[in-house]
Protein backbone atom coordinates (compact mmCIF):
# COMPACT_ATOMS: atom_id res chain seq x y z
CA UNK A 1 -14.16 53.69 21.70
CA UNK A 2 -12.86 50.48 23.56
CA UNK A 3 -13.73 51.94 26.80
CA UNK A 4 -17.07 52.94 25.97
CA UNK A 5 -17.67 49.32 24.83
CA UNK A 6 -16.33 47.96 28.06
CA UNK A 7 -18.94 50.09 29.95
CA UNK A 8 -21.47 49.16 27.84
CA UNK A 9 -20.28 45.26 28.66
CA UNK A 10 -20.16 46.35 32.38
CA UNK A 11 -23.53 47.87 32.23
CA UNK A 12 -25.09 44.62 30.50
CA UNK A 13 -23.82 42.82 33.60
CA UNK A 14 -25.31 44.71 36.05
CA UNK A 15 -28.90 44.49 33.91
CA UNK A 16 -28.15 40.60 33.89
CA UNK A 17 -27.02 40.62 37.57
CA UNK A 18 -24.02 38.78 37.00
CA UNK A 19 -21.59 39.78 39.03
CA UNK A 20 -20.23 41.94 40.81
CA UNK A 21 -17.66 42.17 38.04
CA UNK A 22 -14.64 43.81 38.46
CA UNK A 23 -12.38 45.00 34.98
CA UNK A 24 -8.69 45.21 34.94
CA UNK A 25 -5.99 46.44 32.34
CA UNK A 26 -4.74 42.92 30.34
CA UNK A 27 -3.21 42.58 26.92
CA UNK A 28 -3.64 46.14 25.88
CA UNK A 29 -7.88 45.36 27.13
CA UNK A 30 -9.73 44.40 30.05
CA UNK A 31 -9.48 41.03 31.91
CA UNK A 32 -13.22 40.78 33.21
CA UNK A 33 -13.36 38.81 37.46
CA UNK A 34 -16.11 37.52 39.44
CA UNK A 35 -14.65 36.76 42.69
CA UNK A 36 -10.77 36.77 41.54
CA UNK A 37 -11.33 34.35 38.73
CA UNK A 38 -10.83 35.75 34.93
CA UNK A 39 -13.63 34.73 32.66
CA UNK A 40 -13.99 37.33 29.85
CA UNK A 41 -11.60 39.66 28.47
CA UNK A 42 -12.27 42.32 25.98
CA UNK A 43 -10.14 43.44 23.10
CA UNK A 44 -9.93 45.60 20.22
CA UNK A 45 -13.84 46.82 20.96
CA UNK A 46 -14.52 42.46 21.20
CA UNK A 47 -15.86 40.30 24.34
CA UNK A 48 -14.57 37.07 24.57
CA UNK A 49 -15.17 34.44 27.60
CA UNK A 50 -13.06 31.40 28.36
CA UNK A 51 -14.02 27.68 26.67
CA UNK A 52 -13.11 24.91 27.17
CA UNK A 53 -13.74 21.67 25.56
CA UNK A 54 -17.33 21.37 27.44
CA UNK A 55 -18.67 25.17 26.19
CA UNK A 56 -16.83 25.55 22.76
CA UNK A 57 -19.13 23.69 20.67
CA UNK A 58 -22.04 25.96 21.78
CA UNK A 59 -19.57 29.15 20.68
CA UNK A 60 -18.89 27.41 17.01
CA UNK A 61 -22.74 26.75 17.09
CA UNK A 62 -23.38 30.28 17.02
CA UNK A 63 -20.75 30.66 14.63
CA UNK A 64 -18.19 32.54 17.01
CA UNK A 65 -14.32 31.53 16.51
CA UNK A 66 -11.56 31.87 19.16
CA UNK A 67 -9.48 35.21 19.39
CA UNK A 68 -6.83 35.50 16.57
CA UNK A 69 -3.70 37.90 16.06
CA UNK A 70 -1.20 38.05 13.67
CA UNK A 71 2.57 37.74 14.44
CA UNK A 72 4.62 38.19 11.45
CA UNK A 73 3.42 36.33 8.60
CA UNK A 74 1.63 34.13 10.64
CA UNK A 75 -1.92 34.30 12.36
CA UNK A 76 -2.62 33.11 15.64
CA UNK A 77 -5.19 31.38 17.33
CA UNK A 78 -5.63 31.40 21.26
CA UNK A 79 -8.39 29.14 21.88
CA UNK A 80 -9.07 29.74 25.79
CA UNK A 81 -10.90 32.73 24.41
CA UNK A 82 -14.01 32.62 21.75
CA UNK A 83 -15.67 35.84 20.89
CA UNK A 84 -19.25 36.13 22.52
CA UNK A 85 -22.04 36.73 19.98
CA UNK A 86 -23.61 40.28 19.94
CA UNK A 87 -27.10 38.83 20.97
CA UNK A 88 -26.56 37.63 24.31
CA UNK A 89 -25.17 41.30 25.60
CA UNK A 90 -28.91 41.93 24.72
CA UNK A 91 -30.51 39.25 26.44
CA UNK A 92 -29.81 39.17 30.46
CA UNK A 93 -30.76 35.59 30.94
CA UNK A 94 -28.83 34.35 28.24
CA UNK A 95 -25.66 36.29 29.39
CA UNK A 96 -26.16 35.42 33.03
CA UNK A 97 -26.25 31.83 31.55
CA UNK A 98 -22.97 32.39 29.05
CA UNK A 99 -21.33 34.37 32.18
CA UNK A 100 -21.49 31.36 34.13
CA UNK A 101 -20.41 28.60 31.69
CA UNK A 102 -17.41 30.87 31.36
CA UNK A 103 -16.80 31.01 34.91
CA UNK A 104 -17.00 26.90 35.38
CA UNK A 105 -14.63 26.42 32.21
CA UNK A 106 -12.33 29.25 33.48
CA UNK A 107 -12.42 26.75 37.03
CA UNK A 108 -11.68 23.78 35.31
CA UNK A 109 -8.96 24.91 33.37
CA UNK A 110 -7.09 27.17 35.80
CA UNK A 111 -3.90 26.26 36.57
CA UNK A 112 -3.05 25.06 40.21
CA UNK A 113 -0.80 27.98 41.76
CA UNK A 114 2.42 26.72 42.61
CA UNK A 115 3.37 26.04 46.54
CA UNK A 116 6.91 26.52 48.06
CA UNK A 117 7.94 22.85 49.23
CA UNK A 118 9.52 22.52 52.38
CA UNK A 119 12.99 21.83 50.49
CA UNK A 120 12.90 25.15 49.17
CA UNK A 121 12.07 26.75 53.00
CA UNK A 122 14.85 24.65 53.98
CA UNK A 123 17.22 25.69 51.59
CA UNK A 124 16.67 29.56 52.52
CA UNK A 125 17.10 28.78 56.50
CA UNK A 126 20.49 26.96 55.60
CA UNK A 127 22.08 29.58 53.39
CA UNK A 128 25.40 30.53 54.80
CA UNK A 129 25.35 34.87 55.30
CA UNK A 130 27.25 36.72 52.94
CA UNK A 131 30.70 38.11 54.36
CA UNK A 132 30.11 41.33 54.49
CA UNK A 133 33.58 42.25 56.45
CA UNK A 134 36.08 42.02 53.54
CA UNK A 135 35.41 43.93 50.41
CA UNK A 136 36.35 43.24 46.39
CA UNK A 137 40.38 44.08 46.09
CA UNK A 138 41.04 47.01 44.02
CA UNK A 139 43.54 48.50 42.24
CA UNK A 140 45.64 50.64 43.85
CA UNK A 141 46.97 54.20 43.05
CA UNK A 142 50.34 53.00 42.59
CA UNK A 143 49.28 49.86 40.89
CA UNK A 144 47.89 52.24 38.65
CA UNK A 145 50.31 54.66 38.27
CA UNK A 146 53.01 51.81 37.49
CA UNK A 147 50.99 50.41 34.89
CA UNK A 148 50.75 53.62 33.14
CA UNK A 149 54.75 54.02 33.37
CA UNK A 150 55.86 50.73 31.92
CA UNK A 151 57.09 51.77 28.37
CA UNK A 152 55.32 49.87 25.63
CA UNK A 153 56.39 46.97 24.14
C-alpha cells in the first residue's frame, strides 16, 4: 500500500510538473529530490515536506502537525517535517507552489557539508609507514609445552 501511495505522489508531480523528482529508500519510506536536495519524504502511506520557521505557519494554518513517533513511553516530534494536506496532491498549482516552498526551506536549513582542512591533509602526508618487517612475538612450541609441564601450585 505505501508504494502505491508513493506512485500516486510521483504521478501528482509529474501532472504538477514539479520536478523531475527522484525517490529513494529513507527511514523505512521514501526521501523525495529535486536536483540532489531532499524536500519531502513519505512514511507510513503520509507525505511530508520540510518547514522551516518561514513555511510552518502556513502547514498549522491548514491544520497539518509535524511527523510524530513513539519511542517507549514517549512520543516524538520531528519538526523539519509537517504532513502535507490531502488537497494540494489534487491541485497542481498549489503543489507546484508547496513543492517549492519545501525546496527553499530544505536550502536554508541544510547543513553546510563538512571540508577536510589542510591540517588534516597534512597530517595524512606526515604519518610515519607502519613496519611491516617485524611481526607480533608469539609463543613458542616449547614455551608452550613448558607451561603445560610446570606442576601446579
Amino acid at each position: 500500500m505505501a508504494d502505491d501511495f508513493a506512485s500516486y505522489v510521483l504521478d501528482c508531480f509529474t501532472v504538477a510538473r514539479v520536478g523531475p523528482v527522484t525517490r529513494e529508500r529513507l527511514f523505512g519510506g521514501s526521501g523525495l529530490r529535486i536536483d540532489g536536495e531532499l524536500f519531502g519524504v513519505i512514511l507510513r502511506g503520509t507525505l511530508y515536506f520540510v518547514v522551516d520557521d518561514q513555511t510552518r505557519p502556513r502547514f498549522v494554518e491548514a491544520g497539518m502537525g509535524p511527523f510524530t513517533y513513539s519511542r517507549k513511553s514517549a512520543q516524538r516530534k520531528i519538526e523539519r517535517w509537517y504532513e502535507v494536506p490531502e488537497d494540494v496532491l489534487l491541485d497542481p498549482g498549489d503543489l507546484r507552489d508547496w513543492v517549492n516552498q519545501a525546496l527553499a526551506a530544505a536550502r536554508r536549513t541544510a547543513k553546510p557539508a563538512k571540508k577536510k582542512s589542510a591540517n588534516t591533509a597534512a597530517v595524512v602526508k606526515t604519518a610515519k609507514p607502519r613496519n611491516t618487517k617485524t611481526a607480533p612475538k608469539t609463543a613458542s612450541r616449547k614455551t608452550v609445552a613448558k607451561k603445560k609441564a610446570r606442576p601446579a601450585r
